[in-house]
Each structure stands twice: as structure tokens, then as C-alpha cells.
PDB file of N, CA and C in Angstrom:
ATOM      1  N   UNK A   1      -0.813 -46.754 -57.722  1.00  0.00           N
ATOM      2  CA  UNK A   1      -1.628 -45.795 -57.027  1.00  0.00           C
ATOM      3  C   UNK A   1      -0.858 -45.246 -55.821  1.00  0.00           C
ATOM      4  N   UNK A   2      -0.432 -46.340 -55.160  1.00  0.00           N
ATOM      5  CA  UNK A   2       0.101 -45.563 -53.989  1.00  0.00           C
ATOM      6  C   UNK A   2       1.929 -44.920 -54.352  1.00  0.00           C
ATOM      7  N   UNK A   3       2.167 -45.141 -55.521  1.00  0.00           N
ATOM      8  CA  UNK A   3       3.215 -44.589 -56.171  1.00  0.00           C
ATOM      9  C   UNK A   3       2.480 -43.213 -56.128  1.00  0.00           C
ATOM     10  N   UNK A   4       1.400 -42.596 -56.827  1.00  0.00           N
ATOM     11  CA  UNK A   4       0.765 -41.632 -57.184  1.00  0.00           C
ATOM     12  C   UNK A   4       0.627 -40.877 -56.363  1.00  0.00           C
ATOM     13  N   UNK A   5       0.103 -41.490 -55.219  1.00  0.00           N
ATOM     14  CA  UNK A   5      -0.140 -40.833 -53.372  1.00  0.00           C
ATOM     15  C   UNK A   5       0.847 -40.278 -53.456  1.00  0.00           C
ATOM     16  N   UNK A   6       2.318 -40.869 -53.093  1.00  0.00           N
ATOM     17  CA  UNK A   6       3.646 -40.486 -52.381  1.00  0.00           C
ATOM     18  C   UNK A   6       4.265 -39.271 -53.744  1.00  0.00           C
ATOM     19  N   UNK A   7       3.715 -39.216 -54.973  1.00  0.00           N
ATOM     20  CA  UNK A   7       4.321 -38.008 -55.910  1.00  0.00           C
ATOM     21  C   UNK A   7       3.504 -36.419 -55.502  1.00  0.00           C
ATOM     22  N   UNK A   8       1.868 -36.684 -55.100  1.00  0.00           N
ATOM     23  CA  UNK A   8       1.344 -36.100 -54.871  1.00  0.00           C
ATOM     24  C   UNK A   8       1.685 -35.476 -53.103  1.00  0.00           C
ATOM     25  N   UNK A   9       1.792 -35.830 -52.276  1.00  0.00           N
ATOM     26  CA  UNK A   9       2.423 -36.025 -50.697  1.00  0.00           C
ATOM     27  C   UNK A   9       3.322 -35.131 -51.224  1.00  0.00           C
ATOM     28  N   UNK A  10       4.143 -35.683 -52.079  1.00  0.00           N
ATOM     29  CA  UNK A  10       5.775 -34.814 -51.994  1.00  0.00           C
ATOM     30  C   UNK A  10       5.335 -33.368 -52.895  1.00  0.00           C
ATOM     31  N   UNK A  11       4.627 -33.249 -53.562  1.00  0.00           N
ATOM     32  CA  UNK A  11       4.542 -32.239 -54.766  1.00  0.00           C
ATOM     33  C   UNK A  11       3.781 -31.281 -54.083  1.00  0.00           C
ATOM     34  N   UNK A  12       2.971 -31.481 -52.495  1.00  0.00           N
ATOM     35  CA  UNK A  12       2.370 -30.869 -51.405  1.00  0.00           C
ATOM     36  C   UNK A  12       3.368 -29.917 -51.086  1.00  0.00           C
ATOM     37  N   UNK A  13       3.898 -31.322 -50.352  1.00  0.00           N
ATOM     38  CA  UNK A  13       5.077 -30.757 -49.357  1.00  0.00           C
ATOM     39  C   UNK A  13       6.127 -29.400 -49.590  1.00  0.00           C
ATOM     40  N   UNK A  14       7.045 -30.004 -51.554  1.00  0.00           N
ATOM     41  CA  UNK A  14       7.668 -29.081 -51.891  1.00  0.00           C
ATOM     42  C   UNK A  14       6.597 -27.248 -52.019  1.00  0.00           C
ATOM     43  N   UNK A  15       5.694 -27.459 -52.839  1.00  0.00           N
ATOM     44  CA  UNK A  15       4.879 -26.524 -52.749  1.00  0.00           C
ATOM     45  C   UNK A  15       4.529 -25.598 -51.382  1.00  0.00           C
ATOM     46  N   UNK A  16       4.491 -26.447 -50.666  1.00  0.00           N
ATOM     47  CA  UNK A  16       4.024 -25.496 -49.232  1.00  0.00           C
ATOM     48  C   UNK A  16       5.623 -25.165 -48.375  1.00  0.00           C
ATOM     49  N   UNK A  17       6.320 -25.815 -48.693  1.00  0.00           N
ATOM     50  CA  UNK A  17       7.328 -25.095 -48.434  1.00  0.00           C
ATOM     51  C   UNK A  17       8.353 -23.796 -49.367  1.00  0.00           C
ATOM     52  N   UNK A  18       7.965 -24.117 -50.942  1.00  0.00           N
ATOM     53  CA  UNK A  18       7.679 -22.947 -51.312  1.00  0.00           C
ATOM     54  C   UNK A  18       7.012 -21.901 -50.721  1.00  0.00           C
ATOM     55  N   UNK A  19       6.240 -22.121 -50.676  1.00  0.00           N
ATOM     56  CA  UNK A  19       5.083 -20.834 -50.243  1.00  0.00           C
ATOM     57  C   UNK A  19       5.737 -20.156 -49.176  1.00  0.00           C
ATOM     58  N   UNK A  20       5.957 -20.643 -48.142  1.00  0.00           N
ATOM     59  CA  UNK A  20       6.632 -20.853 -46.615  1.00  0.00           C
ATOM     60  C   UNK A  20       8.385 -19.698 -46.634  1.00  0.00           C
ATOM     61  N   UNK A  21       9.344 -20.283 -47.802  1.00  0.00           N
ATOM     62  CA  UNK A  21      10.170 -19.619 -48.408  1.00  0.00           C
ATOM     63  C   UNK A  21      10.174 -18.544 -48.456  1.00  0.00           C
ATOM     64  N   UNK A  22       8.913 -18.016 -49.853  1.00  0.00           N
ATOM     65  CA  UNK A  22       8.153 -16.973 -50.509  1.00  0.00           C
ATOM     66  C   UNK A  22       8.202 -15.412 -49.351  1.00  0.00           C
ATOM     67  N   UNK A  23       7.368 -16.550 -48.512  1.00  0.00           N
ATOM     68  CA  UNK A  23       6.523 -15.595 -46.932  1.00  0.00           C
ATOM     69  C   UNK A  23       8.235 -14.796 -46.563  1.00  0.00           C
ATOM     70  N   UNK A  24       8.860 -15.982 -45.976  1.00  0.00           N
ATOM     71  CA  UNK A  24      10.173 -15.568 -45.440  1.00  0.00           C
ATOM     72  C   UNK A  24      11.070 -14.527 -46.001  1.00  0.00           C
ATOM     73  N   UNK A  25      11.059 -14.253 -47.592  1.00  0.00           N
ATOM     74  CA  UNK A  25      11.930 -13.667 -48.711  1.00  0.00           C
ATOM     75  C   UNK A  25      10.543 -12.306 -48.061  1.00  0.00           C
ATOM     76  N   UNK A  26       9.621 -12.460 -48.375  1.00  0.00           N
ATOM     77  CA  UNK A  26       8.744 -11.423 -48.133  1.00  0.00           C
ATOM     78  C   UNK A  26       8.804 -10.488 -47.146  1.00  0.00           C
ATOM     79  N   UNK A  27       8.730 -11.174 -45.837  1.00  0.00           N
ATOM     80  CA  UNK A  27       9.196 -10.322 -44.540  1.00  0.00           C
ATOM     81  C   UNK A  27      10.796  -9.886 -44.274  1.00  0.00           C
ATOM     82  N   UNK A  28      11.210 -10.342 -45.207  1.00  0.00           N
ATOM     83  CA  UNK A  28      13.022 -10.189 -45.167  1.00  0.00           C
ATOM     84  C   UNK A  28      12.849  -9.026 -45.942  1.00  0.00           C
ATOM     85  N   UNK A  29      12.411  -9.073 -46.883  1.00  0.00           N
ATOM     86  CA  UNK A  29      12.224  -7.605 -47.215  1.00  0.00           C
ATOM     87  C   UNK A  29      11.616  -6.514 -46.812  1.00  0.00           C
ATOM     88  N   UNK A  30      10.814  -6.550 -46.180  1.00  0.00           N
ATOM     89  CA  UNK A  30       9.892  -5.845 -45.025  1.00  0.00           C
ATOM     90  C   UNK A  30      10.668  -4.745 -44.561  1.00  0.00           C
ATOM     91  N   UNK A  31      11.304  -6.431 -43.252  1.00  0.00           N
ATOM     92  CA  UNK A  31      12.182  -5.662 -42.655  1.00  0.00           C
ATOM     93  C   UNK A  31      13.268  -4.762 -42.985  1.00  0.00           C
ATOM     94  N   UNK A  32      13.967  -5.481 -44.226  1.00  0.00           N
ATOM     95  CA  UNK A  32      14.904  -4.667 -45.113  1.00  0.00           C
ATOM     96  C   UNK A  32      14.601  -3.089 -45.418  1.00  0.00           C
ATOM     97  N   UNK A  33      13.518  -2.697 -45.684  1.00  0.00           N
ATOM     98  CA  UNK A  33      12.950  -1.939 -46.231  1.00  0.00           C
ATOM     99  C   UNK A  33      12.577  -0.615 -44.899  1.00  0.00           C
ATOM    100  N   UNK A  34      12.540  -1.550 -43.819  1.00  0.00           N
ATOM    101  CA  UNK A  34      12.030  -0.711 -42.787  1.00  0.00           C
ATOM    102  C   UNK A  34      13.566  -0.059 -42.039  1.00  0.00           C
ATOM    103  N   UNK A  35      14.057  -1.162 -42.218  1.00  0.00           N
ATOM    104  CA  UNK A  35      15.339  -0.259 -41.947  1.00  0.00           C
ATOM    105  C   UNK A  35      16.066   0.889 -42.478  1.00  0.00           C
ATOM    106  N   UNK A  36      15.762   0.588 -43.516  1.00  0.00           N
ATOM    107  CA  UNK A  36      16.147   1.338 -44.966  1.00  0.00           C
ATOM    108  C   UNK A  36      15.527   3.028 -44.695  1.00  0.00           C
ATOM    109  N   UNK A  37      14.452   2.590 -44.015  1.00  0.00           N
ATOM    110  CA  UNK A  37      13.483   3.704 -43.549  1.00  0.00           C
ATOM    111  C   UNK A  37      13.868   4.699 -42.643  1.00  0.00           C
ATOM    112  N   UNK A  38      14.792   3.571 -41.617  1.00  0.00           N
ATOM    113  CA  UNK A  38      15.132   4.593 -40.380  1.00  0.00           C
ATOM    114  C   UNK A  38      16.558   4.790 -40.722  1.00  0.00           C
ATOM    115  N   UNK A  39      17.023   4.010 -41.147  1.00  0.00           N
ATOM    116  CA  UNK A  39      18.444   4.975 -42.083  1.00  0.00           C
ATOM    117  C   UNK A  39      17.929   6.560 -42.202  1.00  0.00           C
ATOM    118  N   UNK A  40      17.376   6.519 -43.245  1.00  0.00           N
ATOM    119  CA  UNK A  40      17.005   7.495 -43.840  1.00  0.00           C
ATOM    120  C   UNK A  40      16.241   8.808 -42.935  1.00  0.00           C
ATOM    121  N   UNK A  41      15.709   8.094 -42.315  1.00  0.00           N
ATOM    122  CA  UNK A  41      15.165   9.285 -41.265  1.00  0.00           C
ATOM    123  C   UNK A  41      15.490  10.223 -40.268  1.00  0.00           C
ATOM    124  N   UNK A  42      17.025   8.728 -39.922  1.00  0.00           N
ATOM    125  CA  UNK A  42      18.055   9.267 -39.011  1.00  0.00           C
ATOM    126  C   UNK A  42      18.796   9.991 -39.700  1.00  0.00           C
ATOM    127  N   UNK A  43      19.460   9.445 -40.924  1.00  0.00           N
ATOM    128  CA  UNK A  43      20.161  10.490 -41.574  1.00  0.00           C
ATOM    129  C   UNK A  43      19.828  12.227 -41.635  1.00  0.00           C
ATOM    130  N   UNK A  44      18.328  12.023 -42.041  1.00  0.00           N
ATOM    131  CA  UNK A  44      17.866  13.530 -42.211  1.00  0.00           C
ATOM    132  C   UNK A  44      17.705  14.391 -40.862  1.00  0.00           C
ATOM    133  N   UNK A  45      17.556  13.655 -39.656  1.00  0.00           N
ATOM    134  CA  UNK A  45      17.710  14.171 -38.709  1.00  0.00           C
ATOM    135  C   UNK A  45      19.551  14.676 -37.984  1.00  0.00           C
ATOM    136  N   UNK A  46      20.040  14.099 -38.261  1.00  0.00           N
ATOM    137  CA  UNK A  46      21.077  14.218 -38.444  1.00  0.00           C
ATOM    138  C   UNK A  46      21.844  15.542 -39.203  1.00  0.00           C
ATOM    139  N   UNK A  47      21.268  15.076 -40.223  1.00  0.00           N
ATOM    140  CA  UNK A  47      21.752  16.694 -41.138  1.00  0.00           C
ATOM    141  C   UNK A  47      20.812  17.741 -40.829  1.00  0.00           C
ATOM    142  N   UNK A  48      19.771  17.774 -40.182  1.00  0.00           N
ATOM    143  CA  UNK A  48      18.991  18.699 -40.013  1.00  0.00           C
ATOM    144  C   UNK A  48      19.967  19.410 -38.416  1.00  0.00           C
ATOM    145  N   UNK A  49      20.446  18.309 -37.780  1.00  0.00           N
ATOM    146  CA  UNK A  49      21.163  19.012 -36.509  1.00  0.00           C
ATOM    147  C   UNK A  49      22.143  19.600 -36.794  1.00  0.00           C
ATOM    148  N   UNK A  50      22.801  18.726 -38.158  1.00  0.00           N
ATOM    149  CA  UNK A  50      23.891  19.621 -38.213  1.00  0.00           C
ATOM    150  C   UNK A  50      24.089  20.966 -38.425  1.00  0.00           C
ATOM    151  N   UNK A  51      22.954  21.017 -39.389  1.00  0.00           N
ATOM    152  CA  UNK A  51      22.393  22.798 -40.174  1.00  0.00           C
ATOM    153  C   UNK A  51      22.339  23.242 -38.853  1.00  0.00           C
ATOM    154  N   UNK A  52      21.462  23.278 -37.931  1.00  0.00           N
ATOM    155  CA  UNK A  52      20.969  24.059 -36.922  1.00  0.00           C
ATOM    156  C   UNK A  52      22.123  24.474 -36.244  1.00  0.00           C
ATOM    157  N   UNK A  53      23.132  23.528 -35.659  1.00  0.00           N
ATOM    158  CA  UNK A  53      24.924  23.554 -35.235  1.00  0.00           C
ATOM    159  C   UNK A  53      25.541  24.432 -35.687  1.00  0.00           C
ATOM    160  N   UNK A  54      25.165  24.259 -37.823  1.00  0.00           N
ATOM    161  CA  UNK A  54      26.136  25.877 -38.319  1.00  0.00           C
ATOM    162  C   UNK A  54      25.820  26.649 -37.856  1.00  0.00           C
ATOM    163  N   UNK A  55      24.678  26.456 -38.155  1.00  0.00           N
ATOM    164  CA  UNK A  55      23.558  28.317 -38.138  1.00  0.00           C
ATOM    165  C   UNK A  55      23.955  28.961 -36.925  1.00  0.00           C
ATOM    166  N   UNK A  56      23.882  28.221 -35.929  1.00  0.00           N
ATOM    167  CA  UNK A  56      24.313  28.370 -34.322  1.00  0.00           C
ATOM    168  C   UNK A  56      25.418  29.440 -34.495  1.00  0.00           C
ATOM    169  N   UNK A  57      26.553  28.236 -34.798  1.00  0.00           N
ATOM    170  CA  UNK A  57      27.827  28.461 -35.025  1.00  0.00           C
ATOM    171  C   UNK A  57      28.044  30.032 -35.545  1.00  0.00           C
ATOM    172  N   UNK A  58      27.520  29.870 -36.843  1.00  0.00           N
ATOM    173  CA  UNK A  58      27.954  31.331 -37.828  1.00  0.00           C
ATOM    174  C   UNK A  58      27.161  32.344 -36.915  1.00  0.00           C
ATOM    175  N   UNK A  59      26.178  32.415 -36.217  1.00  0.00           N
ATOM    176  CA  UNK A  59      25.971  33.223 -35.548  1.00  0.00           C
ATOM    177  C   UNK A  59      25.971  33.522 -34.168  1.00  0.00           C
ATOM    178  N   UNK A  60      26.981  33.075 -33.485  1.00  0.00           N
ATOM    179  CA  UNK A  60      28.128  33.398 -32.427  1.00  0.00           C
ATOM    180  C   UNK A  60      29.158  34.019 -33.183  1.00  0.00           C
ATOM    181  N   UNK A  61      29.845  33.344 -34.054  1.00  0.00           N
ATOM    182  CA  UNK A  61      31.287  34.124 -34.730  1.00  0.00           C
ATOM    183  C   UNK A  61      30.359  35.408 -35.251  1.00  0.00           C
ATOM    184  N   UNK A  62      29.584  35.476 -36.005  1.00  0.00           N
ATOM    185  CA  UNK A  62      28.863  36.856 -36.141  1.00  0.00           C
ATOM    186  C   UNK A  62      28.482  37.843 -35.247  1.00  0.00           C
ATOM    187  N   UNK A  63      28.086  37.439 -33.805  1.00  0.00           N
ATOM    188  CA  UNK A  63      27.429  38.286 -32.716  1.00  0.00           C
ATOM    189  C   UNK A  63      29.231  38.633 -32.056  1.00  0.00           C
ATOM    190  N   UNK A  64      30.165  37.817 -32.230  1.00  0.00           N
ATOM    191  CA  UNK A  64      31.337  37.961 -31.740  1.00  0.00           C
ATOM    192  C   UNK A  64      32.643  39.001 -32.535  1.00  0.00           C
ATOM    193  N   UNK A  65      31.972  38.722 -34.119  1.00  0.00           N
ATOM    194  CA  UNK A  65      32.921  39.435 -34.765  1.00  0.00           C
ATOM    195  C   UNK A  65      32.324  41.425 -34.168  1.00  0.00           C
ATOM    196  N   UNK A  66      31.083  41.428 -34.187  1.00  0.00           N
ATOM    197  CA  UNK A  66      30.395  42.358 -34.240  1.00  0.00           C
ATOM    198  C   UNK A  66      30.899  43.278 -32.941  1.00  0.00           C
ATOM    199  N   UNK A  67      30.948  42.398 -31.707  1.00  0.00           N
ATOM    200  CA  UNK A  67      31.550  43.134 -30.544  1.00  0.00           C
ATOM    201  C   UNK A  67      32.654  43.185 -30.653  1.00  0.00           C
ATOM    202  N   UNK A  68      33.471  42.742 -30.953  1.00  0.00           N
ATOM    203  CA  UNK A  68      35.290  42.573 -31.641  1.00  0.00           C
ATOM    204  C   UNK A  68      35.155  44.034 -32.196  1.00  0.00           C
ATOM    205  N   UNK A  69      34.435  44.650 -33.086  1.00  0.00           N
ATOM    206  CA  UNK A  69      34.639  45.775 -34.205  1.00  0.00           C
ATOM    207  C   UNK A  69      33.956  46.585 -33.530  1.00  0.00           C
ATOM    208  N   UNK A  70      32.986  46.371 -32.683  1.00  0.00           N
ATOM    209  CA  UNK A  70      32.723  47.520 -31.606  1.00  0.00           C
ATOM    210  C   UNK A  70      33.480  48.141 -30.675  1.00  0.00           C
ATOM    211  N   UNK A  71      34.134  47.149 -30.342  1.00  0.00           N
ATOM    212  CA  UNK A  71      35.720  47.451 -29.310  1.00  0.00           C
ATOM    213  C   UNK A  71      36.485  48.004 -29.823  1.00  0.00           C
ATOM    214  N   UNK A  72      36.660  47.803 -31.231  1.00  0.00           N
ATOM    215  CA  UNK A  72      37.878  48.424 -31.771  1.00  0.00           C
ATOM    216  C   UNK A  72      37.502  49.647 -31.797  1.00  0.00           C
ATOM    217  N   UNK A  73      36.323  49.887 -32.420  1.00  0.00           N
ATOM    218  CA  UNK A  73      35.723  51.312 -32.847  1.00  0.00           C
ATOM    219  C   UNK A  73      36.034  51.999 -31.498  1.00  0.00           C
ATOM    220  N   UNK A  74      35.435  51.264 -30.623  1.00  0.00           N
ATOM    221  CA  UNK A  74      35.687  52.535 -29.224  1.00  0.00           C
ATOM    222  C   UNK A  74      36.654  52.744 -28.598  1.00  0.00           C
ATOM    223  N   UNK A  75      37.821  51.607 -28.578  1.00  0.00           N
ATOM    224  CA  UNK A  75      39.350  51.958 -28.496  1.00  0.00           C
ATOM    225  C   UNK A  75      40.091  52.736 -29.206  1.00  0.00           C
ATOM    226  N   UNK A  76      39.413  52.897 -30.565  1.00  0.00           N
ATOM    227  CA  UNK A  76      40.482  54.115 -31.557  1.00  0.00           C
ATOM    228  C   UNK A  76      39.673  55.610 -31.521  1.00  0.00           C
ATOM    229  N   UNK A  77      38.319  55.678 -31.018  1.00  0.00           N
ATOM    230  CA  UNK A  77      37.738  56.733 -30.780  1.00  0.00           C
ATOM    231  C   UNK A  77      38.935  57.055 -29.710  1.00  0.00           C
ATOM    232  N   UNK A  78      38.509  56.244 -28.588  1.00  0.00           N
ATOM    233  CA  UNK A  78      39.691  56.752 -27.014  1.00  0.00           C
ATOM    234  C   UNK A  78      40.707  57.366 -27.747  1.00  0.00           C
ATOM    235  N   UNK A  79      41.479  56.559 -28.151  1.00  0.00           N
ATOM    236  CA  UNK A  79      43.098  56.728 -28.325  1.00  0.00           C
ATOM    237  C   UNK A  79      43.033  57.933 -29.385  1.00  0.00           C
ATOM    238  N   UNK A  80      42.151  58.698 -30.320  1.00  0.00           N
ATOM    239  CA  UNK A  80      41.566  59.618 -30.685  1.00  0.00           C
ATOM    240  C   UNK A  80      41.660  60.811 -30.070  1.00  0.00           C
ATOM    241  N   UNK A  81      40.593  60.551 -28.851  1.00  0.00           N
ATOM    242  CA  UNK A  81      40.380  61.819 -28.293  1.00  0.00           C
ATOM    243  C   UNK A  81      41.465  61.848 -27.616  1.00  0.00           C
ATOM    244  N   UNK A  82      42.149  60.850 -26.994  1.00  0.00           N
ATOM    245  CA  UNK A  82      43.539  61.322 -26.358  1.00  0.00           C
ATOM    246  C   UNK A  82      44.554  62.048 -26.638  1.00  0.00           C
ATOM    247  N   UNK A  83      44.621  61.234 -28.203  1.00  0.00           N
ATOM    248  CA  UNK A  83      45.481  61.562 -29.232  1.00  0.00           C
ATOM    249  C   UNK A  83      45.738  63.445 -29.258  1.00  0.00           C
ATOM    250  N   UNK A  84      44.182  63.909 -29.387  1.00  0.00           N
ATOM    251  CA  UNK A  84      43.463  64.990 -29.113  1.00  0.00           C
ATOM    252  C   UNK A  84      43.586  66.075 -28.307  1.00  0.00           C
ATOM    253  N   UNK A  85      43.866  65.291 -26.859  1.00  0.00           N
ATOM    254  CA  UNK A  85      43.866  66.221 -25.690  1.00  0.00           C
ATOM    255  C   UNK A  85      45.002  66.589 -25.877  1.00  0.00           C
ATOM    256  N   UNK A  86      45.917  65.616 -25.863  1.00  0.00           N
ATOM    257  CA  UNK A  86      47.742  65.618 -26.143  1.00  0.00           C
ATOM    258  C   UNK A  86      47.823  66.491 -26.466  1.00  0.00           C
ATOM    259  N   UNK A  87      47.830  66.734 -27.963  1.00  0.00           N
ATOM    260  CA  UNK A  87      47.950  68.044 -28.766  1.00  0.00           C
ATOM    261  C   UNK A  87      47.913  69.144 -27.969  1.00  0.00           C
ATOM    262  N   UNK A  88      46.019  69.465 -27.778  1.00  0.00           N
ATOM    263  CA  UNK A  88      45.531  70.547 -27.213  1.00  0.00           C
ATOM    264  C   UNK A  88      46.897  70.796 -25.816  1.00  0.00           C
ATOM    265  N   UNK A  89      46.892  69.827 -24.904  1.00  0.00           N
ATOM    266  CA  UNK A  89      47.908  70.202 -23.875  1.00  0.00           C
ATOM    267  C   UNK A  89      49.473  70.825 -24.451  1.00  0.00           C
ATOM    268  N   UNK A  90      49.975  69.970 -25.412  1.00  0.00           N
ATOM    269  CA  UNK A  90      50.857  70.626 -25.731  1.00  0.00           C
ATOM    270  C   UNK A  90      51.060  71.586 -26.195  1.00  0.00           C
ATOM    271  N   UNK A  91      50.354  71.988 -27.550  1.00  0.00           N
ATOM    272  CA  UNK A  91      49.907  73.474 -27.836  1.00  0.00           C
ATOM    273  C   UNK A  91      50.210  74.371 -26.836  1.00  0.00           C
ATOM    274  N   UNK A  92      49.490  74.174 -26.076  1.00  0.00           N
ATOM    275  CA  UNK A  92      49.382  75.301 -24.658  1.00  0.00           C
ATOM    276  C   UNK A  92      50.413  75.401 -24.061  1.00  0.00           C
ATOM    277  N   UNK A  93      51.066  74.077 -23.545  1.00  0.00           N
ATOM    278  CA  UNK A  93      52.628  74.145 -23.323  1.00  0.00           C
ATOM    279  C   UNK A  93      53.369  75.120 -24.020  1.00  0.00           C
ATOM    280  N   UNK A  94      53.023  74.857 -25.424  1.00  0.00           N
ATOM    281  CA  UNK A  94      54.669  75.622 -26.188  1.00  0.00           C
ATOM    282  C   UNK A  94      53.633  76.917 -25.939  1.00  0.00           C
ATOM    283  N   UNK A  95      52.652  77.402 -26.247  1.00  0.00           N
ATOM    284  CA  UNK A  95      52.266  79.011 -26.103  1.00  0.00           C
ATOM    285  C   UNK A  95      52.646  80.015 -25.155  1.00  0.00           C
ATOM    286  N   UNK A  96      52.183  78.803 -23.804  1.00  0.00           N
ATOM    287  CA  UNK A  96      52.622  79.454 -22.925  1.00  0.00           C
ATOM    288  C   UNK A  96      54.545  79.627 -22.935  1.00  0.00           C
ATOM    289  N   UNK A  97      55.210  78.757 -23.031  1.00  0.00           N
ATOM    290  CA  UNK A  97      56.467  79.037 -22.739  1.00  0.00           C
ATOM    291  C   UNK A  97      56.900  79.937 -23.760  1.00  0.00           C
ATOM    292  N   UNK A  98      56.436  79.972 -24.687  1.00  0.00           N
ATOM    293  CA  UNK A  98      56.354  81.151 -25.962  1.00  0.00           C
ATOM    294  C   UNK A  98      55.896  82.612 -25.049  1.00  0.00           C
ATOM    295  N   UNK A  99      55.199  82.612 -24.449  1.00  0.00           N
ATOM    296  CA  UNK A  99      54.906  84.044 -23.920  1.00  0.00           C
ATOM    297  C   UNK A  99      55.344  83.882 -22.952  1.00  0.00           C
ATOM    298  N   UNK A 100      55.748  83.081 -21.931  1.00  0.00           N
ATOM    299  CA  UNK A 100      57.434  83.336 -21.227  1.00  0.00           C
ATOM    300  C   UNK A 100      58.395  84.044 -21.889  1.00  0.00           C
ATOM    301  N   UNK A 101      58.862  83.261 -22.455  1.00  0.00           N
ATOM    302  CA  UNK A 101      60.200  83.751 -23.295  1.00  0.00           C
ATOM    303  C   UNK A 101      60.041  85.332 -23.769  1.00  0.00           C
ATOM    304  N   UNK A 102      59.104  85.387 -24.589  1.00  0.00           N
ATOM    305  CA  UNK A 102      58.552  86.910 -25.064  1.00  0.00           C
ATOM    306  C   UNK A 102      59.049  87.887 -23.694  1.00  0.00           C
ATOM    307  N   UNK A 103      57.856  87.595 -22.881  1.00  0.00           N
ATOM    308  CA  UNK A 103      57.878  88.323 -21.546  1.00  0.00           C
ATOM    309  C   UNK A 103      59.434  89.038 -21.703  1.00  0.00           C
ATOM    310  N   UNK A 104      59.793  87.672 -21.237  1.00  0.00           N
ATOM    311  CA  UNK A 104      61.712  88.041 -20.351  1.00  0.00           C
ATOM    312  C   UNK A 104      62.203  88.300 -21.244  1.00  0.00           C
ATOM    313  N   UNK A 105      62.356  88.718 -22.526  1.00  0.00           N
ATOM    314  CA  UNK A 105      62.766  89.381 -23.602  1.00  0.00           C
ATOM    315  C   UNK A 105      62.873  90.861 -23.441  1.00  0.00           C
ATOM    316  N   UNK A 106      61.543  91.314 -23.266  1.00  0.00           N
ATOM    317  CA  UNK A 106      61.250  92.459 -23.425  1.00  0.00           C
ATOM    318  C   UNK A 106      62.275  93.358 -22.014  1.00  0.00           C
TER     319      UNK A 106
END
């Protein structure tokens, strides 16, 4: 009998420390799981900053390319109308010294 006690005692014991185990494997996964969670959450936050960073990005080099080609445009207009006046001045140059010359010809 008291053989019987001490199989039963022990067949407690192992059992409830099963259980005890069980619990432990249980919340180990929990936690596992919860981490797993903020991985994941951080990650997406993460890539969500990064998107926002391009977007940023491509649109500075865009607002930048845009004034870049505005400058140009209005530097080759200038150098245009200069280009322009030049002419017109010279023209007039040679006309006039053209009707010099004529003049003192005659």
C-alpha cells in the first residue's frame, strides 16, 4: 500500500510538472509570437518611411530638375535676344559705313 502511495505521489508530481512545462512552452510562445508581431509592424513602418523618403526625394530632384530647365530656357531666350540685338547693331554698322563710302564716292 504504501508502495502504491509513493507511485501515486510521484505520478502527481511528474504530471503537475508536466502541466507546469506545458504552461511555460505556452507563454514561450506567446511571447514568441508577440515579437514576431512587432517585427512585423516595425518592419512595415519602416518601409512605409522609406516610401515617403523616395517620394520626398523624387520630388525635390523633380521641383529641381524643373527650375534647372527653366533657367536654361531663360538663359538661351537672353543669349537669343542678344544674339539678336548683335545682328540688328551690326547691320546698321555695315549700312551705315555703306552709305559713308557711297557718300565720298560720289
Amino acid at each position: 500500500m504504501k508502495a502504491m502511495l509513493i507511485t501515486v505521489a510521484a505520478a502527481a508530481l511528474a504530471v503537475g510538472t508536466a502541466v507546469g512545462a506545458q504552461d511555460l512552452t505556452q507563454d514561450t510562445k506567446k511571447a514568441a509570437d508577440k515579437t514576431a508581431d512587432v517585427a512585423k509592424d516595425t518592419s512595415k513602418d519602416v518601409a512605409h518611411g522609406t516610401k515617403k523618403a523616395a517620394v520626398k526625394t523624387a520630388d525635390v530632384t523633380k521641383d529641381t530638375s524643373k527650375d534647372v530647365a527653366h533657367g536654361t530656357t531663360k538663359a538661351a531666350t537672353k543669349t537669343g535676344n542678344a544674339v539678336g540685338t548683335a545682328g540688328k547693331d551690326t547691320g546698321k554698322a555695315v549700312k551705315t559705313g555703306a552709305d559713308k563710302t557711297a557718300d565720298a564716292v560720289k
